[in-house]
C-alpha atoms as a PDB file:
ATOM      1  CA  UNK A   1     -12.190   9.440  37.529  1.00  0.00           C
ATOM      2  CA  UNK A   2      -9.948   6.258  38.402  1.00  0.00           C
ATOM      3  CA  UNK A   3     -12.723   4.302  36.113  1.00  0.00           C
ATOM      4  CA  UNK A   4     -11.689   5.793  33.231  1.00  0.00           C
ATOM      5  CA  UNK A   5      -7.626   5.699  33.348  1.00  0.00           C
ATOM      6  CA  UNK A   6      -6.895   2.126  32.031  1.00  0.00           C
ATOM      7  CA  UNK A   7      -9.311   2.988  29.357  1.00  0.00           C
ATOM      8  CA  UNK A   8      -7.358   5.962  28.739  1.00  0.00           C
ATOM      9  CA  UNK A   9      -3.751   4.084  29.129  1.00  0.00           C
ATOM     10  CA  UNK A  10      -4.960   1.598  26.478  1.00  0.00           C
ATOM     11  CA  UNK A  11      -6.010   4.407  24.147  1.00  0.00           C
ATOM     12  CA  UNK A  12      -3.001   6.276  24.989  1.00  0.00           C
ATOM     13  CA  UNK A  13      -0.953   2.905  24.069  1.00  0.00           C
ATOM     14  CA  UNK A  14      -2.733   2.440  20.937  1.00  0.00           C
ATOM     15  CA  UNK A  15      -2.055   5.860  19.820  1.00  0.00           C
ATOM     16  CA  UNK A  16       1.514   5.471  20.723  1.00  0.00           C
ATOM     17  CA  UNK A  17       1.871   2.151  18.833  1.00  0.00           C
ATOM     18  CA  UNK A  18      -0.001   3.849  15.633  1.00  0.00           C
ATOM     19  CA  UNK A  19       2.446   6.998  15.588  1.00  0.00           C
ATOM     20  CA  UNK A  20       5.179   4.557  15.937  1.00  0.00           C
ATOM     21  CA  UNK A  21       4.487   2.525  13.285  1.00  0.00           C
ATOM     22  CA  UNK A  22       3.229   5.129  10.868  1.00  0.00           C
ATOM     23  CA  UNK A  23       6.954   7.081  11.677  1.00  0.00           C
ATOM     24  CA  UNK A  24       8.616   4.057  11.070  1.00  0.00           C
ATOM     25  CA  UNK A  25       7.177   2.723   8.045  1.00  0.00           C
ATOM     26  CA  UNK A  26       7.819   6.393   6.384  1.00  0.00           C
ATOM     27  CA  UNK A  27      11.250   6.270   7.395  1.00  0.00           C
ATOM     28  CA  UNK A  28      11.969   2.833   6.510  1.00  0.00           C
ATOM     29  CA  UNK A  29      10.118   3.363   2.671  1.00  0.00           C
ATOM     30  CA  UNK A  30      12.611   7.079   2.395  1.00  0.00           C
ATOM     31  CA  UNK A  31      15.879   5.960   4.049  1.00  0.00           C
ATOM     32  CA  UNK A  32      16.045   2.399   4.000  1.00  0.00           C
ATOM     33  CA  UNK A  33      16.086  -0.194   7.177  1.00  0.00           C
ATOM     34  CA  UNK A  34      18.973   1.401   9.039  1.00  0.00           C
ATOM     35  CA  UNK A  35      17.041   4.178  10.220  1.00  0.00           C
ATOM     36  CA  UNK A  36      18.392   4.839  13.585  1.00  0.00           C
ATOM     37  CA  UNK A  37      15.408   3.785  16.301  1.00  0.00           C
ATOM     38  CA  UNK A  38      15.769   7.203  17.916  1.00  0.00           C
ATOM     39  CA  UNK A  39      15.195   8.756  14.655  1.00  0.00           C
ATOM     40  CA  UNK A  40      11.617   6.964  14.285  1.00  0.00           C
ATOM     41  CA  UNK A  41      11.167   8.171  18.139  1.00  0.00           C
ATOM     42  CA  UNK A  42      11.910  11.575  17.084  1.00  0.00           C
ATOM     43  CA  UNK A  43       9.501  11.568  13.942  1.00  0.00           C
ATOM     44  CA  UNK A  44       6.550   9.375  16.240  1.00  0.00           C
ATOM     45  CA  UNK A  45       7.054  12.268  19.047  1.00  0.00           C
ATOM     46  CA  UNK A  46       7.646   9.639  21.644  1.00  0.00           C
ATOM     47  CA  UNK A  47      10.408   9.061  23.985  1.00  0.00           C
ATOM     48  CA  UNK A  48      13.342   5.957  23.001  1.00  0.00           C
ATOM     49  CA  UNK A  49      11.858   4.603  26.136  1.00  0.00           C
ATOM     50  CA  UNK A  50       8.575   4.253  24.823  1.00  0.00           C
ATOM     51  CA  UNK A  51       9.576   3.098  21.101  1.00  0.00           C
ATOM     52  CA  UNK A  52      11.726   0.311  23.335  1.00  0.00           C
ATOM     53  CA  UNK A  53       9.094  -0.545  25.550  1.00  0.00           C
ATOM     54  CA  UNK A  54       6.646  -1.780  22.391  1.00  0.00           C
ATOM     55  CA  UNK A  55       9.572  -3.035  20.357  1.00  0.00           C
ATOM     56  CA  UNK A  56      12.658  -3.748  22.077  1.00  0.00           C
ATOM     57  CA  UNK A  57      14.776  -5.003  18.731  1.00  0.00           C
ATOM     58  CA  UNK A  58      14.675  -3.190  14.989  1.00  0.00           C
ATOM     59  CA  UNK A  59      13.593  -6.208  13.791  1.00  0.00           C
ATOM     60  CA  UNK A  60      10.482  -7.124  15.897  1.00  0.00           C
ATOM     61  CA  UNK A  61       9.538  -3.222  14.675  1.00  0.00           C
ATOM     62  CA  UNK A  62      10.441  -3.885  10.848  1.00  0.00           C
ATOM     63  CA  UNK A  63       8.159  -7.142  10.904  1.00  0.00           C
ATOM     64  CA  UNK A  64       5.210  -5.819  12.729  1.00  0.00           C
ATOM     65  CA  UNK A  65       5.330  -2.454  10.333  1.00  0.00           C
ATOM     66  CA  UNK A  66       5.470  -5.071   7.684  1.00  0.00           C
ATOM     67  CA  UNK A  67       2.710  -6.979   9.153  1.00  0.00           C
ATOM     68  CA  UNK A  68       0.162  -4.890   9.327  1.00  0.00           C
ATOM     69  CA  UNK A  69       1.428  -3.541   5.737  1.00  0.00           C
ATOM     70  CA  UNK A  70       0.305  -7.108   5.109  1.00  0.00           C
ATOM     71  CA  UNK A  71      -3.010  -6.552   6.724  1.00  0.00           C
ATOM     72  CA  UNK A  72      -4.056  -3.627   4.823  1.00  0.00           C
ATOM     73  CA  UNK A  73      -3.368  -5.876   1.470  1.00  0.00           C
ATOM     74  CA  UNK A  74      -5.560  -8.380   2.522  1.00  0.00           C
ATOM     75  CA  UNK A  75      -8.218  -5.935   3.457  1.00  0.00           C
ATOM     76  CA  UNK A  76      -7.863  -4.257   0.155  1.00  0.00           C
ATOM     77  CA  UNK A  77      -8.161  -7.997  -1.292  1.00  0.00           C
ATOM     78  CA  UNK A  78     -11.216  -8.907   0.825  1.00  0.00           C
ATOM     79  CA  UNK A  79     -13.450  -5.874   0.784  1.00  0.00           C
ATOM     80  CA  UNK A  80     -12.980  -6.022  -3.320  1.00  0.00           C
ATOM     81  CA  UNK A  81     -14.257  -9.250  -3.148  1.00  0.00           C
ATOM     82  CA  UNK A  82     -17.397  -7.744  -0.657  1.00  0.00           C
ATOM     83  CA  UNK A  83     -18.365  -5.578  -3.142  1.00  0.00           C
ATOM     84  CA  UNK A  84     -21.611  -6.452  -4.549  1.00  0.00           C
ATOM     85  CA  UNK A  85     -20.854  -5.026  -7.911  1.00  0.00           C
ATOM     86  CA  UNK A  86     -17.439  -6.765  -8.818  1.00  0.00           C
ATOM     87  CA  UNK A  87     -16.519  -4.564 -11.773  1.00  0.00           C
ATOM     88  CA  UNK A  88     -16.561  -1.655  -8.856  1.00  0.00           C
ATOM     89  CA  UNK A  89     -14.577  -3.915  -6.347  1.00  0.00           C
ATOM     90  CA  UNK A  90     -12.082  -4.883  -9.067  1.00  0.00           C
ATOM     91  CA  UNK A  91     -11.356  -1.292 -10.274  1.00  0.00           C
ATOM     92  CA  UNK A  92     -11.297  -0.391  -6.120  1.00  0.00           C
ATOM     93  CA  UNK A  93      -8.072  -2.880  -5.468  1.00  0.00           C
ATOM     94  CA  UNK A  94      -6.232  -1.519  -8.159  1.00  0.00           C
ATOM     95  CA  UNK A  95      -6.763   2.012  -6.878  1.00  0.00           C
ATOM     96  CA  UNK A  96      -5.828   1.341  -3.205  1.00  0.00           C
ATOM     97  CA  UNK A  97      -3.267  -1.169  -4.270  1.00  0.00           C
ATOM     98  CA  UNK A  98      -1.759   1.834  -6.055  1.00  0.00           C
ATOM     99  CA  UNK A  99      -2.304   4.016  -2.928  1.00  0.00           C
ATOM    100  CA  UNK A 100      -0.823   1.907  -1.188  1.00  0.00           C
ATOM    101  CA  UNK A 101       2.471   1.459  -2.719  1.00  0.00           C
ATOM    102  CA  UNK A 102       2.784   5.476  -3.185  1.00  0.00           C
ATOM    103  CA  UNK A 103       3.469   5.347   0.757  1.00  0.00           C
ATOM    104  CA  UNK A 104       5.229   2.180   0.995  1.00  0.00           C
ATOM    105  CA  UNK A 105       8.114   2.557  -1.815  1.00  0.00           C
ATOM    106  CA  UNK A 106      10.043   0.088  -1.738  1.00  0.00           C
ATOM    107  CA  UNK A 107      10.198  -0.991   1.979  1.00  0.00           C
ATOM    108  CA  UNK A 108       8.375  -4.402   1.169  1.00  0.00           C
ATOM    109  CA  UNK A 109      11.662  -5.492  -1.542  1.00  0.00           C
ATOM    110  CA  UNK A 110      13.613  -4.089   1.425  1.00  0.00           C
ATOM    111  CA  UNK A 111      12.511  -6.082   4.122  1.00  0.00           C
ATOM    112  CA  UNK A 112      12.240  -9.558   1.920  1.00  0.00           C
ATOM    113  CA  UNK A 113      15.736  -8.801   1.578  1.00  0.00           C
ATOM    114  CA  UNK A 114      16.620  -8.297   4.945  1.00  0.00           C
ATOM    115  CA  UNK A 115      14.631 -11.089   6.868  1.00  0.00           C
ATOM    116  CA  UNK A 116      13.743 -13.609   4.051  1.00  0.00           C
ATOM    117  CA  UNK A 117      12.831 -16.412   6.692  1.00  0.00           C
ATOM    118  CA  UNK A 118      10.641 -13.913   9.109  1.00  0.00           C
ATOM    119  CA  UNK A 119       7.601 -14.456   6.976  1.00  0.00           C
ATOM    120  CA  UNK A 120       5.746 -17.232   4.704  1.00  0.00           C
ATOM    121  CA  UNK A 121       5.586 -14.519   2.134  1.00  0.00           C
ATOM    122  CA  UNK A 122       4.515 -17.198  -0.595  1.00  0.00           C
ATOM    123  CA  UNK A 123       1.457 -17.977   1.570  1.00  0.00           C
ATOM    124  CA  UNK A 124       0.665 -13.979   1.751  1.00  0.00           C
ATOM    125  CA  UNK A 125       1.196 -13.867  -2.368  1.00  0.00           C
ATOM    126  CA  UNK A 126      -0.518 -17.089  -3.018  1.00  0.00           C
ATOM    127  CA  UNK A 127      -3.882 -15.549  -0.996  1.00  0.00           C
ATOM    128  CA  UNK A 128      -3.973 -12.212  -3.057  1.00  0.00           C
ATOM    129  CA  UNK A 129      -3.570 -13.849  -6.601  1.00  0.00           C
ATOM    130  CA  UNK A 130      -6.299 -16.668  -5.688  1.00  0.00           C
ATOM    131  CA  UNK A 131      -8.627 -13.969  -3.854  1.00  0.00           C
ATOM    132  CA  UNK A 132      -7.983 -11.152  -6.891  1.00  0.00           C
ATOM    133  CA  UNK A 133      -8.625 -14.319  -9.321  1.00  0.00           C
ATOM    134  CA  UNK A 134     -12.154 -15.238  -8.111  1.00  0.00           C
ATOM    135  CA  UNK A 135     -12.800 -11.089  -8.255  1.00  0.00           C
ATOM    136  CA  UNK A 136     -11.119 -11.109 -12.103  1.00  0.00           C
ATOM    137  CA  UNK A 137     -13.567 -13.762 -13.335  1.00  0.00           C
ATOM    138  CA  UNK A 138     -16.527 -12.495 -11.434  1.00  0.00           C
ATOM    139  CA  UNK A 139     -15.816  -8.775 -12.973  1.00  0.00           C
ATOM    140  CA  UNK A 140     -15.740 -10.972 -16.469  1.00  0.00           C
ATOM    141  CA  UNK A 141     -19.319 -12.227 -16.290  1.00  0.00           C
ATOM    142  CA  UNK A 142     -20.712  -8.349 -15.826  1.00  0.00           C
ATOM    143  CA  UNK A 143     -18.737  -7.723 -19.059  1.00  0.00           C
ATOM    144  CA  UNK A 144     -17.046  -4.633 -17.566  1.00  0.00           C
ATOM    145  CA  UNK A 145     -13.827  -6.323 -17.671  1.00  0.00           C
ATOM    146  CA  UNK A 146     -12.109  -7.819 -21.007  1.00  0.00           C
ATOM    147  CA  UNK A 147     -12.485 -10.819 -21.377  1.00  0.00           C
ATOM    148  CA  UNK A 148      -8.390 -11.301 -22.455  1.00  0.00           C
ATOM    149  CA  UNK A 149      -6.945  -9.950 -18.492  1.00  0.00           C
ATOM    150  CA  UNK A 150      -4.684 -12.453 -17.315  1.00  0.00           C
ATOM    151  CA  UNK A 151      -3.529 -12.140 -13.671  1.00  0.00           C
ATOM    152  CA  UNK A 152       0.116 -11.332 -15.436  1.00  0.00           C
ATOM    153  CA  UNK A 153      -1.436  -8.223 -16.462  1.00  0.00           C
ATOM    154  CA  UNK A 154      -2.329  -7.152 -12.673  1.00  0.00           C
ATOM    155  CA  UNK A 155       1.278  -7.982 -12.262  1.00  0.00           C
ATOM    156  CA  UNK A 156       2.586  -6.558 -14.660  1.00  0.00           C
ATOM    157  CA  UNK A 157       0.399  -3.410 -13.802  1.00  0.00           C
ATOM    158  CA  UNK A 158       2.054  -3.512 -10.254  1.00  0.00           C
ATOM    159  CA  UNK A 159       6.203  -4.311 -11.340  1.00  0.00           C
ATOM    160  CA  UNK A 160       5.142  -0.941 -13.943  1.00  0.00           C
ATOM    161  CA  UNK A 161       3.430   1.107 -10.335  1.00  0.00           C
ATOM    162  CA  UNK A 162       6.524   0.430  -8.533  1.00  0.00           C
ATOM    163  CA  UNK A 163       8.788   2.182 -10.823  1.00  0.00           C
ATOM    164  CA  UNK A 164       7.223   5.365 -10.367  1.00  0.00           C
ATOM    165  CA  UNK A 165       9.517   8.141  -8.599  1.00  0.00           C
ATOM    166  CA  UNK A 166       8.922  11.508  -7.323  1.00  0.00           C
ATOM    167  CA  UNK A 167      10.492  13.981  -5.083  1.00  0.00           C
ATOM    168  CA  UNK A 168       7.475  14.730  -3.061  1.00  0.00           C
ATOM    169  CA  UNK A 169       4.872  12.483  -1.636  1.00  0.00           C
ATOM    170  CA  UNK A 170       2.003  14.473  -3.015  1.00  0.00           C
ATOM    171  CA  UNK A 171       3.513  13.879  -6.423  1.00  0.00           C
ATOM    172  CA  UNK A 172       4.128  10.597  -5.673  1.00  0.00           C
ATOM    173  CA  UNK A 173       0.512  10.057  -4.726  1.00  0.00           C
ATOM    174  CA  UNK A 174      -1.143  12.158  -7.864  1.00  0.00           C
ATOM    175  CA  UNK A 175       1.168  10.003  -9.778  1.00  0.00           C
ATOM    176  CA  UNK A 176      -0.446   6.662  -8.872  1.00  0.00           C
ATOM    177  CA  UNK A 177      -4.059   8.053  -8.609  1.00  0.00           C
ATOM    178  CA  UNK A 178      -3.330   9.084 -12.643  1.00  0.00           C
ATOM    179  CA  UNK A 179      -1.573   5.915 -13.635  1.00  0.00           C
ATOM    180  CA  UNK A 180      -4.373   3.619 -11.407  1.00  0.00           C
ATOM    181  CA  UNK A 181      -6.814   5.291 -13.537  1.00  0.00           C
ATOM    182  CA  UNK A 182      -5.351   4.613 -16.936  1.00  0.00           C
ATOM    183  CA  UNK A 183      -4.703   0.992 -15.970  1.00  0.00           C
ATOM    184  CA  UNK A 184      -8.625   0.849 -15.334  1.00  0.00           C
ATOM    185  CA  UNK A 185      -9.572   2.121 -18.926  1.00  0.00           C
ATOM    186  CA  UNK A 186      -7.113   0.007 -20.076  1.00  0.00           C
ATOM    187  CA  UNK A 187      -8.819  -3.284 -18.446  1.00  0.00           C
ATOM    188  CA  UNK A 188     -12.170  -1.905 -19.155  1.00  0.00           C
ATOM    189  CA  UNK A 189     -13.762  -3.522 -22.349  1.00  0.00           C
ATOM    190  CA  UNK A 190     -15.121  -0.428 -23.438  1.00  0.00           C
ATOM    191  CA  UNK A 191     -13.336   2.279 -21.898  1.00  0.00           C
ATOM    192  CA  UNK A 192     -15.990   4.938 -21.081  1.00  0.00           C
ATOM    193  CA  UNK A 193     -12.863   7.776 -20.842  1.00  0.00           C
ATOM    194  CA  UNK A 194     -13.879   9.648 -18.096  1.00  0.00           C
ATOM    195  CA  UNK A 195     -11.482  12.645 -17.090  1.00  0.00           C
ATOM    196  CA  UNK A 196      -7.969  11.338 -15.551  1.00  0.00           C
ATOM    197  CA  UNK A 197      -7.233  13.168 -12.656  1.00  0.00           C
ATOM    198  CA  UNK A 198      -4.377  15.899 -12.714  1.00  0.00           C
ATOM    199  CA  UNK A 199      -0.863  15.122 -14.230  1.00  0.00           C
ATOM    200  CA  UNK A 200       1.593  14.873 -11.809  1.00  0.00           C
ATOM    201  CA  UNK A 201       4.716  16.880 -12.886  1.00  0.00           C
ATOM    202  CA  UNK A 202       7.828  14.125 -12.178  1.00  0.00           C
ATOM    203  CA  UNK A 203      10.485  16.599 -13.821  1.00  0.00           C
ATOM    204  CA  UNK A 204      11.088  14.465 -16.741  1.00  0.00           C
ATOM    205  CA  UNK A 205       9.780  17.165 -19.208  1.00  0.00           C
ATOM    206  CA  UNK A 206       6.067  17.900 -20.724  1.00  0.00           C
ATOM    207  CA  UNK A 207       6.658  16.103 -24.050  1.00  0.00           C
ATOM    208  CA  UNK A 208       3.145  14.519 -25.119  1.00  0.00           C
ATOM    209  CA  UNK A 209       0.971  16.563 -23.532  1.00  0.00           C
ATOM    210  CA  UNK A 210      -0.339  20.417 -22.136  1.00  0.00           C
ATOM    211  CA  UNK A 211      -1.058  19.042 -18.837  1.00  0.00           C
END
């Protein structure tokens, strides 16, 4: 029995950390950075203690939510670049890129603004262009992707994704999943036009279309 309990502990940590992070990142993307701590205690069903014990300042929780935002970039970055068929990895980091910013809102503008110097966030930029780069001009040479995409259009794709707004996350999220997908025939060189999926109802009225 005692064999097992630090395993345990460290799983139980983990799990802690996860929930704390996951609560706070929500928060922080639906009510900005002053979230009181005990409110992300209350949402990550652990005690203040605990939430103190991993992170004993707001801003050593901000940066490490934001970190590991960071991570999950990268790793949308890298495994595009793993794929063996590029036109497949390419269209895959603009769907989880999407994904990806339907959960964070706008907590990544908010926490440039609020610790500018805590990160080398031209460094973090700098690696996705150059890494999405090499997968743009390998996705060329299957002749999937047209041959005119400019990283500006990936850009401009993701200033246009950000703008997005919805009362509910679900909308949110069928929102993205619908606008990644007409990006992707729009990038396509001959847009095969397979079925979007569903509309996602924003409330600003069903002009242009049944739905």
């Amino acid at each position: 029995m005692t064999d097992h309990l630090p395993h345990t502990l460290r799983s139980d940590a983990l799990d802690n950390r996860e929930r704390i992070l996951d609560a706070a990142r929500a928060l922080f993307a639906t009510e900005g950075l002053n979230v009181p701590m005990r409110e992300i205690a209350r949402k990550a069903r652990v005690g203040p203690a605990t939430l103190y014990r991993r992170f004993p300042t707001k801003q050593m929780l901000v940066t490490e939510a934001f970190t590991d935002q960071m991570r999950a970039c990268h790793s949308i970055v890298d495994e595009g670049l793993a794929d063996p068929d590029p036109w497949r990895g390419f269209c895959r980091v603009i769907e989880r890129t999407c994904e990806l910013h339907a959960h964070n809102l706008g907590f990544t503008e908010a926490f440039m603004a609020a610790f500018p110097d805590a990160m080398d966030f031209a460094a973090d930029r700098a690696y996705a262009l150059n890494s999405i780069a090499k997968l743009a001009h390998r996705a060329k040479g299957t002749g999937h992707l047209r041959p005119d995409f400019v990283l500006d259009d990936l850009i401009i794709m993701i200033m246009a994704n950000r703008g997005i707004q919805a009362t509910s996350t679900a909308t949110r999220v069928a929102a993205f999943q619908r606008f990644a997908a007409l990006v992707i025939q729009a990038f396509q060189t001959s847009p095969t036009h397979s079925p979007l999926p569903p509309v996602a109802r924003l409330g600003v009225g069903s002009e242009g279309g049944n739905g």
